[in-house]
Structures are given as structure tokens and as C-alpha cells.
C-alpha atoms as a PDB file:
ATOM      1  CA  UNK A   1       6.802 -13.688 -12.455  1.00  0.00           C
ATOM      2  CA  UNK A   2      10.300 -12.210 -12.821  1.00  0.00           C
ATOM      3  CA  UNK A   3      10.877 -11.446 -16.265  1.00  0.00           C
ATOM      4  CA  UNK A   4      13.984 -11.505 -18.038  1.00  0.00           C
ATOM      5  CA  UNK A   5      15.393  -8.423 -20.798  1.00  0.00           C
ATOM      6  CA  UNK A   6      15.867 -11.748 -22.693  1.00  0.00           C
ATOM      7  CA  UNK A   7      12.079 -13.181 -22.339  1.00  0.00           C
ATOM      8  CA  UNK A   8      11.066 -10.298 -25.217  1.00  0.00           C
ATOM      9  CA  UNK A   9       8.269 -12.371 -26.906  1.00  0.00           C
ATOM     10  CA  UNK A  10       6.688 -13.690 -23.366  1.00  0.00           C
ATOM     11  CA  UNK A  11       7.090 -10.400 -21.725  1.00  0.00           C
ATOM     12  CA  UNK A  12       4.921  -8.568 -24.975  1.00  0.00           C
ATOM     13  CA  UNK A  13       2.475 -10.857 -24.817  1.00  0.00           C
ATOM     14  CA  UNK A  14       2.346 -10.421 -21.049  1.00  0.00           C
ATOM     15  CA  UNK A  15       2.195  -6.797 -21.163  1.00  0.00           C
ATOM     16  CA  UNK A  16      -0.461  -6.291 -23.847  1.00  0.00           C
ATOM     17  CA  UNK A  17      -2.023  -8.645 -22.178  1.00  0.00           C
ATOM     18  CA  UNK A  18      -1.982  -7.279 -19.009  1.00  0.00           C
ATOM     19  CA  UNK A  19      -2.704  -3.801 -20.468  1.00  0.00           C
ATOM     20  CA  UNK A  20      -6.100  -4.782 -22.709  1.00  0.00           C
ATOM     21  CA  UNK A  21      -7.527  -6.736 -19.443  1.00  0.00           C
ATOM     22  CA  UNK A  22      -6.835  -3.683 -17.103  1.00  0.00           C
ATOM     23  CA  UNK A  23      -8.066  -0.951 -19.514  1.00  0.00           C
ATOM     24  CA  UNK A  24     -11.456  -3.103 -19.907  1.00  0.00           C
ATOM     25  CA  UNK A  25     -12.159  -4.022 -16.263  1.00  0.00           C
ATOM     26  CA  UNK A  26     -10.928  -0.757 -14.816  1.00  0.00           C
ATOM     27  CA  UNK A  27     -12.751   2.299 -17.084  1.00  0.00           C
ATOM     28  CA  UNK A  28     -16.136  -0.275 -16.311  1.00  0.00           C
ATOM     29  CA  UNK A  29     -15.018  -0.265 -12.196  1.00  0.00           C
ATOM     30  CA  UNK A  30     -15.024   3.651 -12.764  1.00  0.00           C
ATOM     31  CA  UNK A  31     -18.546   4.137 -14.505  1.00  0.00           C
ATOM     32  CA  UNK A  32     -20.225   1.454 -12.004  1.00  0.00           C
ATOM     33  CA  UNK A  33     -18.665   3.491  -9.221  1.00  0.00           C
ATOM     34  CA  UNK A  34     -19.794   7.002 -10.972  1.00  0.00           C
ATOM     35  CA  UNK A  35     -23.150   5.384 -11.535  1.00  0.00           C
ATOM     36  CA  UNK A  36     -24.156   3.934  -8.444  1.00  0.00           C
ATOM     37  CA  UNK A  37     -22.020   6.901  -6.072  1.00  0.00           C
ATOM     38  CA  UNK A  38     -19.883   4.124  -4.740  1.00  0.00           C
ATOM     39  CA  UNK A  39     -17.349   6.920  -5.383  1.00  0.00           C
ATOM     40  CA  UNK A  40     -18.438   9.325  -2.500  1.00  0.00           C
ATOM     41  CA  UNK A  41     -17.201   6.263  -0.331  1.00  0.00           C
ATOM     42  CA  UNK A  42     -13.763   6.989  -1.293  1.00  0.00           C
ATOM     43  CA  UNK A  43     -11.763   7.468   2.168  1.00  0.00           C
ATOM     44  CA  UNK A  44     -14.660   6.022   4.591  1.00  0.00           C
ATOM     45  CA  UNK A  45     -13.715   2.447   5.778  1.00  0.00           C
ATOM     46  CA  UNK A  46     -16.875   1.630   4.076  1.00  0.00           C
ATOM     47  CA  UNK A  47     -14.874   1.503   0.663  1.00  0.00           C
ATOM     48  CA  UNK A  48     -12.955  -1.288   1.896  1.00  0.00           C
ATOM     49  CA  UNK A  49     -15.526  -4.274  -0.039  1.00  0.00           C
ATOM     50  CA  UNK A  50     -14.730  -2.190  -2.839  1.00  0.00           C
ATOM     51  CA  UNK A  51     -10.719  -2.766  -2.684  1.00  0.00           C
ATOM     52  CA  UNK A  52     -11.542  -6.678  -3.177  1.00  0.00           C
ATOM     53  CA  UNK A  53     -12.535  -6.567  -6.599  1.00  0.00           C
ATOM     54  CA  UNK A  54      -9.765  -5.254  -7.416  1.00  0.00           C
ATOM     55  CA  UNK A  55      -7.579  -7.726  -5.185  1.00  0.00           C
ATOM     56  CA  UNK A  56      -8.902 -10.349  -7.369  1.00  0.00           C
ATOM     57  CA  UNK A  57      -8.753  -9.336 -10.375  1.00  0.00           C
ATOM     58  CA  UNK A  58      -5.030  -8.602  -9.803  1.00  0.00           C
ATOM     59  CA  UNK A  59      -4.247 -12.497  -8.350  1.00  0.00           C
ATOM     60  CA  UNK A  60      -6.612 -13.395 -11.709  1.00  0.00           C
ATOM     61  CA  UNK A  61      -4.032 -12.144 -13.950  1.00  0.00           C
ATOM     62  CA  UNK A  62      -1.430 -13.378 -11.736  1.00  0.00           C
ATOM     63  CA  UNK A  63      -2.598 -16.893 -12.736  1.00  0.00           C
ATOM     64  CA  UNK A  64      -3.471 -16.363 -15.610  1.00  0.00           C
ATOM     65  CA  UNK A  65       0.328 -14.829 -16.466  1.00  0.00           C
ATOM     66  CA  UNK A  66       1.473 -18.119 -14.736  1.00  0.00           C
ATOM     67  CA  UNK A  67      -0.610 -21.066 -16.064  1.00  0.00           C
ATOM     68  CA  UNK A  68      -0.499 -19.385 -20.339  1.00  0.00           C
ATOM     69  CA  UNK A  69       3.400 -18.725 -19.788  1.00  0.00           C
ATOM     70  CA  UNK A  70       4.700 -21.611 -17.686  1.00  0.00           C
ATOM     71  CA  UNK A  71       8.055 -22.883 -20.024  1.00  0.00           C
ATOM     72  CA  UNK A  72       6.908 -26.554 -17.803  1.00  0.00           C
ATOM     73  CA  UNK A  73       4.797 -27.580 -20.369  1.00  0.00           C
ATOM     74  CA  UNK A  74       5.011 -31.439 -18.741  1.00  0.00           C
ATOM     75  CA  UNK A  75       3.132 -30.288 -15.961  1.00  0.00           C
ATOM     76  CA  UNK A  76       0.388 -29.458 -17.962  1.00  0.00           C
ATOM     77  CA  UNK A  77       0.372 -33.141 -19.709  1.00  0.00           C
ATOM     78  CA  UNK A  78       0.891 -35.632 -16.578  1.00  0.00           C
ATOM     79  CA  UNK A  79      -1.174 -33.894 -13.975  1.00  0.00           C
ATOM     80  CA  UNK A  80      -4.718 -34.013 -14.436  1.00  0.00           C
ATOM     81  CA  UNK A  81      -4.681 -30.584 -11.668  1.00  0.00           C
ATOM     82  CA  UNK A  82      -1.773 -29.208 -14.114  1.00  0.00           C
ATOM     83  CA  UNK A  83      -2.684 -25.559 -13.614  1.00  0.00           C
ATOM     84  CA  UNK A  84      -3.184 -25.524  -9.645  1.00  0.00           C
ATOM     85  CA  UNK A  85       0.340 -27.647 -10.100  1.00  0.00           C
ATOM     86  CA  UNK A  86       1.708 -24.633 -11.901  1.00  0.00           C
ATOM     87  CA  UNK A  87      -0.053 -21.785  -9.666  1.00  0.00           C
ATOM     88  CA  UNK A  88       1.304 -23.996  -6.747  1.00  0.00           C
ATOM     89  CA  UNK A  89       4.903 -23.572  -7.330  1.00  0.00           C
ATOM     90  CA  UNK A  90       4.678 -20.096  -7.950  1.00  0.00           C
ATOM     91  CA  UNK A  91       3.638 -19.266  -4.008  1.00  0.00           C
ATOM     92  CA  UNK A  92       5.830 -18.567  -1.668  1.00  0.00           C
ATOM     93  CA  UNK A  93       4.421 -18.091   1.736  1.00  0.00           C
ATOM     94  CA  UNK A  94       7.336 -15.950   2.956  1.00  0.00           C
ATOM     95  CA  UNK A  95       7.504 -13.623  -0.052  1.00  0.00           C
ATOM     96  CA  UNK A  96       4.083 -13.314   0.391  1.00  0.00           C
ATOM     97  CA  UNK A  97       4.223 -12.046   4.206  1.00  0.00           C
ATOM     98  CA  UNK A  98       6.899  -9.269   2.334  1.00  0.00           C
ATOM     99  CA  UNK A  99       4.451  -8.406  -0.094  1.00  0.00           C
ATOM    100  CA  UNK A 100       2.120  -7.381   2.155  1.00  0.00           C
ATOM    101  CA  UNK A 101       4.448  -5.693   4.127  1.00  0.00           C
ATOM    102  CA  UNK A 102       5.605  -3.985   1.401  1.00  0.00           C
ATOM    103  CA  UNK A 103       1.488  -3.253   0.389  1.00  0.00           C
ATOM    104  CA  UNK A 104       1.136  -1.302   3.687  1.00  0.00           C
ATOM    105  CA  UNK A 105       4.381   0.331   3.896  1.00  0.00           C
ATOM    106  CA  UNK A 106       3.363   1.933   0.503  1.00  0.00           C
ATOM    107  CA  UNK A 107       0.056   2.894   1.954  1.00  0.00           C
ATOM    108  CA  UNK A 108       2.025   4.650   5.110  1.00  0.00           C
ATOM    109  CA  UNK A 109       4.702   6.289   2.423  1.00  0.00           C
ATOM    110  CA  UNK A 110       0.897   7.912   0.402  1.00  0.00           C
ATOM    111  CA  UNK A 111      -0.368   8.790   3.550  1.00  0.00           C
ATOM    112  CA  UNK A 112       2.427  10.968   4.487  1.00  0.00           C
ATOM    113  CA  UNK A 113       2.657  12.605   1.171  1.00  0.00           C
ATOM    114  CA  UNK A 114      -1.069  13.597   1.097  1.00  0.00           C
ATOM    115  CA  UNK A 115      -0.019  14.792   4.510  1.00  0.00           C
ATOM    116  CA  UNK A 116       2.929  16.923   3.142  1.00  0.00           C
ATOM    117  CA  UNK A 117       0.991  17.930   0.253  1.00  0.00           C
ATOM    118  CA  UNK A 118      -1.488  19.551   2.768  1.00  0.00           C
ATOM    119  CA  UNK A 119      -4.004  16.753   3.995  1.00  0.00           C
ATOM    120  CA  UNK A 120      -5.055  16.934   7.499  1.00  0.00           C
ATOM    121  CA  UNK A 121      -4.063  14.594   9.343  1.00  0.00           C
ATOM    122  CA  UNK A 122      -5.940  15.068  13.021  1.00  0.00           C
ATOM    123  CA  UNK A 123      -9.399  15.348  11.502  1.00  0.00           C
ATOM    124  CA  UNK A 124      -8.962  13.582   8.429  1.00  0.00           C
ATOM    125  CA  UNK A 125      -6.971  11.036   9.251  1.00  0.00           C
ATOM    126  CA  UNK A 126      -9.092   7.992   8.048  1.00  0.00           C
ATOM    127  CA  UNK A 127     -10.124   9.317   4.865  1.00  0.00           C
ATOM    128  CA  UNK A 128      -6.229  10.359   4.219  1.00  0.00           C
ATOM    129  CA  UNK A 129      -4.908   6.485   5.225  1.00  0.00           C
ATOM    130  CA  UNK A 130      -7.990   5.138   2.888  1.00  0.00           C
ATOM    131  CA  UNK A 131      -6.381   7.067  -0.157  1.00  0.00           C
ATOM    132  CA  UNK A 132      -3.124   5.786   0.839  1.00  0.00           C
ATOM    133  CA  UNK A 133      -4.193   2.635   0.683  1.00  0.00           C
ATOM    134  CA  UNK A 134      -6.045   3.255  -2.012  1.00  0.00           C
ATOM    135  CA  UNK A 135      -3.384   4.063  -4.043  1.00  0.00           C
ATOM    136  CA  UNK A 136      -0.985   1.449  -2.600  1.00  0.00           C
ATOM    137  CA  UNK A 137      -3.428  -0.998  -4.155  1.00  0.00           C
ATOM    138  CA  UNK A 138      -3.667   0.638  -7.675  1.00  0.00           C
ATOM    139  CA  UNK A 139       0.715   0.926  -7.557  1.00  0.00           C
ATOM    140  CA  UNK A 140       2.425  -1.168  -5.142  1.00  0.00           C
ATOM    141  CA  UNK A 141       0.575  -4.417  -5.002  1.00  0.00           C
ATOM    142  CA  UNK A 142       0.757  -4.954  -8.462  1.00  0.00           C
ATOM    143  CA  UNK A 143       4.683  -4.153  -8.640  1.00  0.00           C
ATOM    144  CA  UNK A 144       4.870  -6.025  -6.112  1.00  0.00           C
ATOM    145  CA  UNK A 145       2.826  -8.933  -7.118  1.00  0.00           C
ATOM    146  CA  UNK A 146       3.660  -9.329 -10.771  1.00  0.00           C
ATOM    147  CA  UNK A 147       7.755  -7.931 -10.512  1.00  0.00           C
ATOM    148  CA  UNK A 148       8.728  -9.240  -7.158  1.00  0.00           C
ATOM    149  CA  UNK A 149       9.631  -6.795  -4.372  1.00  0.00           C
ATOM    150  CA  UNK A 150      13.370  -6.286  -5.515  1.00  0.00           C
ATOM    151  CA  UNK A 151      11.937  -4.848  -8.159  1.00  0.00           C
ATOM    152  CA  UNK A 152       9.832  -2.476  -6.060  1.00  0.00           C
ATOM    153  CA  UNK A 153      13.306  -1.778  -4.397  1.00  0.00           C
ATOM    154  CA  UNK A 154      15.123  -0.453  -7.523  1.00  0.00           C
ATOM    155  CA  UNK A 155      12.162   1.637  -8.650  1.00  0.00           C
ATOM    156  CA  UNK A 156      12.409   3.410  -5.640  1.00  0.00           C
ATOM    157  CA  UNK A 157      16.003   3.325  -5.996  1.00  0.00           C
ATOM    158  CA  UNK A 158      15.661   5.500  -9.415  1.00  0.00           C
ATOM    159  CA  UNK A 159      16.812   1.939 -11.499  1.00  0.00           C
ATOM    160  CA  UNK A 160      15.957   2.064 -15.354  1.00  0.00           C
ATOM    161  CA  UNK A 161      13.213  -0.538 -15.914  1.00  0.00           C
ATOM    162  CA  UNK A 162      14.897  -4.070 -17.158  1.00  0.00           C
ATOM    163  CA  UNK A 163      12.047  -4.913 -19.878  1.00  0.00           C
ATOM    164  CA  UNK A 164       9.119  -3.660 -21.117  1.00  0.00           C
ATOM    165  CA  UNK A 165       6.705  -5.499 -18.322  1.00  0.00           C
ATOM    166  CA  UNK A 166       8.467  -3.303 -15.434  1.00  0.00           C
ATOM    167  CA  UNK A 167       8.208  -0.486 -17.832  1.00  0.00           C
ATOM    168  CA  UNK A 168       4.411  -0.706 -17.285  1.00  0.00           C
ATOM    169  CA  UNK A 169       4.109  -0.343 -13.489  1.00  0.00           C
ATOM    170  CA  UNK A 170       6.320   2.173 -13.760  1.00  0.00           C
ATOM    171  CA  UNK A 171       4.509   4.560 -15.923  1.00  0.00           C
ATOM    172  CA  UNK A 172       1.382   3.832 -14.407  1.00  0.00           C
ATOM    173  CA  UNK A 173       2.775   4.590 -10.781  1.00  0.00           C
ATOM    174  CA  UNK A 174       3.576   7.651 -12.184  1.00  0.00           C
ATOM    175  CA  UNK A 175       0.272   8.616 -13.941  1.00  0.00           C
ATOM    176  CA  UNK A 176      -1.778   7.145 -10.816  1.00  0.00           C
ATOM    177  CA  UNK A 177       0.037   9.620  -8.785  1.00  0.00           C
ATOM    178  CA  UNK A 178      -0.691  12.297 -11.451  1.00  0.00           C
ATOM    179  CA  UNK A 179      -3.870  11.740 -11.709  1.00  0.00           C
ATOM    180  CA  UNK A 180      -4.393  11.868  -7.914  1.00  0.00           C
ATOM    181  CA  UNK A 181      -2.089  15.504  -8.095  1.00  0.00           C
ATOM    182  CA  UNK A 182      -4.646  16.799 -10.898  1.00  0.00           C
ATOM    183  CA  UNK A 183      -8.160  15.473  -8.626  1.00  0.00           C
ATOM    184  CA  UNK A 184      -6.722  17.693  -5.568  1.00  0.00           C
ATOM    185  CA  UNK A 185      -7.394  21.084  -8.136  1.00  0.00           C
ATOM    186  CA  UNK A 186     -11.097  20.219  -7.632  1.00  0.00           C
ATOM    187  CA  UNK A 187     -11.304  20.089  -3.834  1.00  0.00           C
ATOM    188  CA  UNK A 188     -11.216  24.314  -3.503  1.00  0.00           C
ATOM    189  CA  UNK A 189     -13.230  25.176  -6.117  1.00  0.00           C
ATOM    190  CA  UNK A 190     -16.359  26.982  -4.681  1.00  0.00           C
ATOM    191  CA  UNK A 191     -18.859  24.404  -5.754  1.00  0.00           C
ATOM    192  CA  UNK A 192     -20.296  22.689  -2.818  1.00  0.00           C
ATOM    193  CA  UNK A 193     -20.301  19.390  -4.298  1.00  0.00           C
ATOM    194  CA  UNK A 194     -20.328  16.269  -2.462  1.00  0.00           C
ATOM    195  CA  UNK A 195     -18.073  14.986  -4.242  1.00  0.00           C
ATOM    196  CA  UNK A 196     -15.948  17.702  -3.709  1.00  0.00           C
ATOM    197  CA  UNK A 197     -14.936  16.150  -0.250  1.00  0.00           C
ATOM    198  CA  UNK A 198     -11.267  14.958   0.601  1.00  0.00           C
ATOM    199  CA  UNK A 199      -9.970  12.286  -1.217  1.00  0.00           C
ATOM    200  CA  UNK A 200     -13.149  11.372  -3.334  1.00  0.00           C
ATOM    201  CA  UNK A 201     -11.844  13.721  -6.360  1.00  0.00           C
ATOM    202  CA  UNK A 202      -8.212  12.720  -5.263  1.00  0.00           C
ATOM    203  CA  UNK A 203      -8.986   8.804  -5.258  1.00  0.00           C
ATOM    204  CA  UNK A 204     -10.998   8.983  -8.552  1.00  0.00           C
ATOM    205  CA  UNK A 205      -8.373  10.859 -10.427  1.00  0.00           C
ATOM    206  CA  UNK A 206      -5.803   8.232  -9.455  1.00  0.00           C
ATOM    207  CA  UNK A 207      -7.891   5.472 -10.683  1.00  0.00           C
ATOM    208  CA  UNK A 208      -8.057   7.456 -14.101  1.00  0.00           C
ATOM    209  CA  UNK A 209      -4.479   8.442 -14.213  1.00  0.00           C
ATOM    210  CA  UNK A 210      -3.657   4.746 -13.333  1.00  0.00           C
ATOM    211  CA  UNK A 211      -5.958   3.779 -16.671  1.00  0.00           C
ATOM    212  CA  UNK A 212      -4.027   6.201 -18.653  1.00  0.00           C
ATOM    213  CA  UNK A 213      -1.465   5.048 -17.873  1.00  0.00           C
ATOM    214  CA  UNK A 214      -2.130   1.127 -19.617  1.00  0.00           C
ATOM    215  CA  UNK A 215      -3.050   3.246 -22.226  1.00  0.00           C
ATOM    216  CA  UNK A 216      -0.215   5.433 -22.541  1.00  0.00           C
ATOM    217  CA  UNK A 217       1.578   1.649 -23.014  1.00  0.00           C
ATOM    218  CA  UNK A 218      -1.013   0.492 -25.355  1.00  0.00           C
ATOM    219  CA  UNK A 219       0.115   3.462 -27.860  1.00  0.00           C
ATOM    220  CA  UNK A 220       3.712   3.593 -27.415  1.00  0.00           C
ATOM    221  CA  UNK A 221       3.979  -0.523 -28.122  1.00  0.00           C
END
């Protein structure tokens, strides 16, 4: 859904929206993972079921974005499959194949930070391209999904956000990768934790930077 500066109403709606749905489902994913030490998965291959929930509850708001919003409203009326119509015309197979191009190059651009920012890369180097990915799922796929991948190219580029709905992947990119900067302080300390292990503290403080950061929307609109 490429939103407009002019779409104001539709792109509120769409943002609080998308805000209130992720800062439900997402602190819950974070106590179920605390609870049940699905968190000490966190750069094992083994964490990969876990990335699906999350998958689909992205494409869920994806339709959901598309089928309340749709401006087609005949659709709706003449075909009894109106909303598959609607979710229909929205996919494009090629854009698609970009996307998840686009999904793994972020994971590969997150891998090499963690590797700049000190990560090893020789004996860690599955756990380090699980947080990438990691990551790359909370951030770029959802750019990606919801803005379009030119708009993934401009906020890489440095480009002001258009509208208020960009605005949003924007700060929480930033506050995912905060969160993930702040979770590295509790790797050295000297108290032989499990979960002490590289990424777990790193992947866990992204998630919770990433749900500060539909917060930190939440208050300021």
C-alpha cells in the first residue's frame, strides 16, 4: 500500500491501526517467549518456526490494510469473493521476488554490522546471520511489505519520510536497532547466565526496542 502525503485520514487510521495491533501481539510474543525459554533459541536455526508467526501476522495486516481501505468499494458489492478480489490485485509476483530480495539483503547488511560491531564471525557465524535475519524481519520486511521497496530505497538514502505511515517504520528501525545496541551491554557482564549467550540478549532487546518504538508513535499522534 503506497500511501500518499495527501491520503491523511486513511494513512491515521492505518497507522494507529497498525500500531495498537503490533503493540498487543508483539509485548504477548515476548512474555510467551520469556515464559516458555523460546528466547535462548535466539541465533540457533531452531528459532526459525518462531520467525513464522511473525510472517503472518505481518501479511494479516497487510490484508487487512487492503480489504478496510480499498477506495473500490464496487468490488466489494458485485463479487461474492470481494475481499480475495481486492487482496488479488494487490500481488505482484515480481515485486514480490524484490521483496524478498530485499528481506535477505537486509539480513546480510545486520550481519555485517554485528560483525563490525565485534561479533565473531568464524565461530559464531550462524547465531550472528540468525540475528540478522532476525532483525531484517522485525525492520525490512515490513518497510518493505507495507511501503514498497522504493521506499526502503530512500530511507536508506537519508529521504524525510512522505507521511506519517513511513514515519512509523522509520522510527521503529531505529529503536529495533537501539534496542539490539542496548542488549549487547549484557553479554560481558560476569553473570554466567544462559541467556547471556550471543545474540539472545541482542535479539530480545531488538524485539523490545522495535515495540517501543509503535509506542513511541502511539504518544506522539
Amino acid at each position: 500500500m503506497l500511501l500518499t502525503s495527501s491520503d491523511n485520514q486513511v494513512t491515521r487510521q492505518i497507522t494507529l491501526l497498525y500500531c495498537l495491533s503490533s503493540c498487543t501481539v508483539l509485548p504477548l510474543s515476548a512474555f510467551i517467549l520469556h515464559l516458555t525459554g523460546g528466547h535462548l533459541l535466539a541465533g540457533s536455526t531452531k528459532a526459525i518456526p518462531l520467525f513464522i508467526p511473525l510472517l503472518f501476522f505481518e501479511l494479516i495486516k497487510w490484508c487487512y490494510h487492503h480489504i478496510i481501505f480499498d477506495k473500490d468499494l464496487k468490488v466489494k458489492k458485485t463479487n461474492r469473493f470481494g475481499n480475495m478480489s481486492i487482496i488479488y490485485r494487490h500481488i505482484d509476483l515480481v515485486e514480490s521476488i524484490k521483496g524478498i530480495i530485499i528481506y535477505c539483503l537486509g539480513t546480510i547488511m545486520f550481519f555485517v554490522a554485528a560483525v563490525l560491531f565485534g561479533a565473531e564471525i568464524m565461530s559464531k557465524h550462524e547465531e550472528t546471520l540468525m540475528f540478522g535475519a532476525f532483525v531484517s524481519l522485525l525492520t525490512v520486511f515490513p518497510m518493505t511489505l507495507h511501503t514498497g521497496r522504493q521506499a526502503v530505497m530512500k530511507f536508506m538514502a537519508n529521504q524525510p519520510a512522505p507521511n506519517m505511515f513511513h514515519k512509523l517504520f522509520y522510527r521503529t528501525f531505529q529503536f529495533t536497532l537501539a534496542g539490539a545496541w542496548v542488549g549487547a551491554a549484557y553479554i560481558p557482564l560476569d553473570w554466567d547466565r544462559a541467556w547471556q549467550a550471543w545474540p539472545i540478549t541482542c535479539s530480545f532487546g531488538a524485539l523490545i526496542g522495535n515495540i517501543l518504538g509503535y509506542i513511541f508513535i502511539l504518544v506522539q499522534h
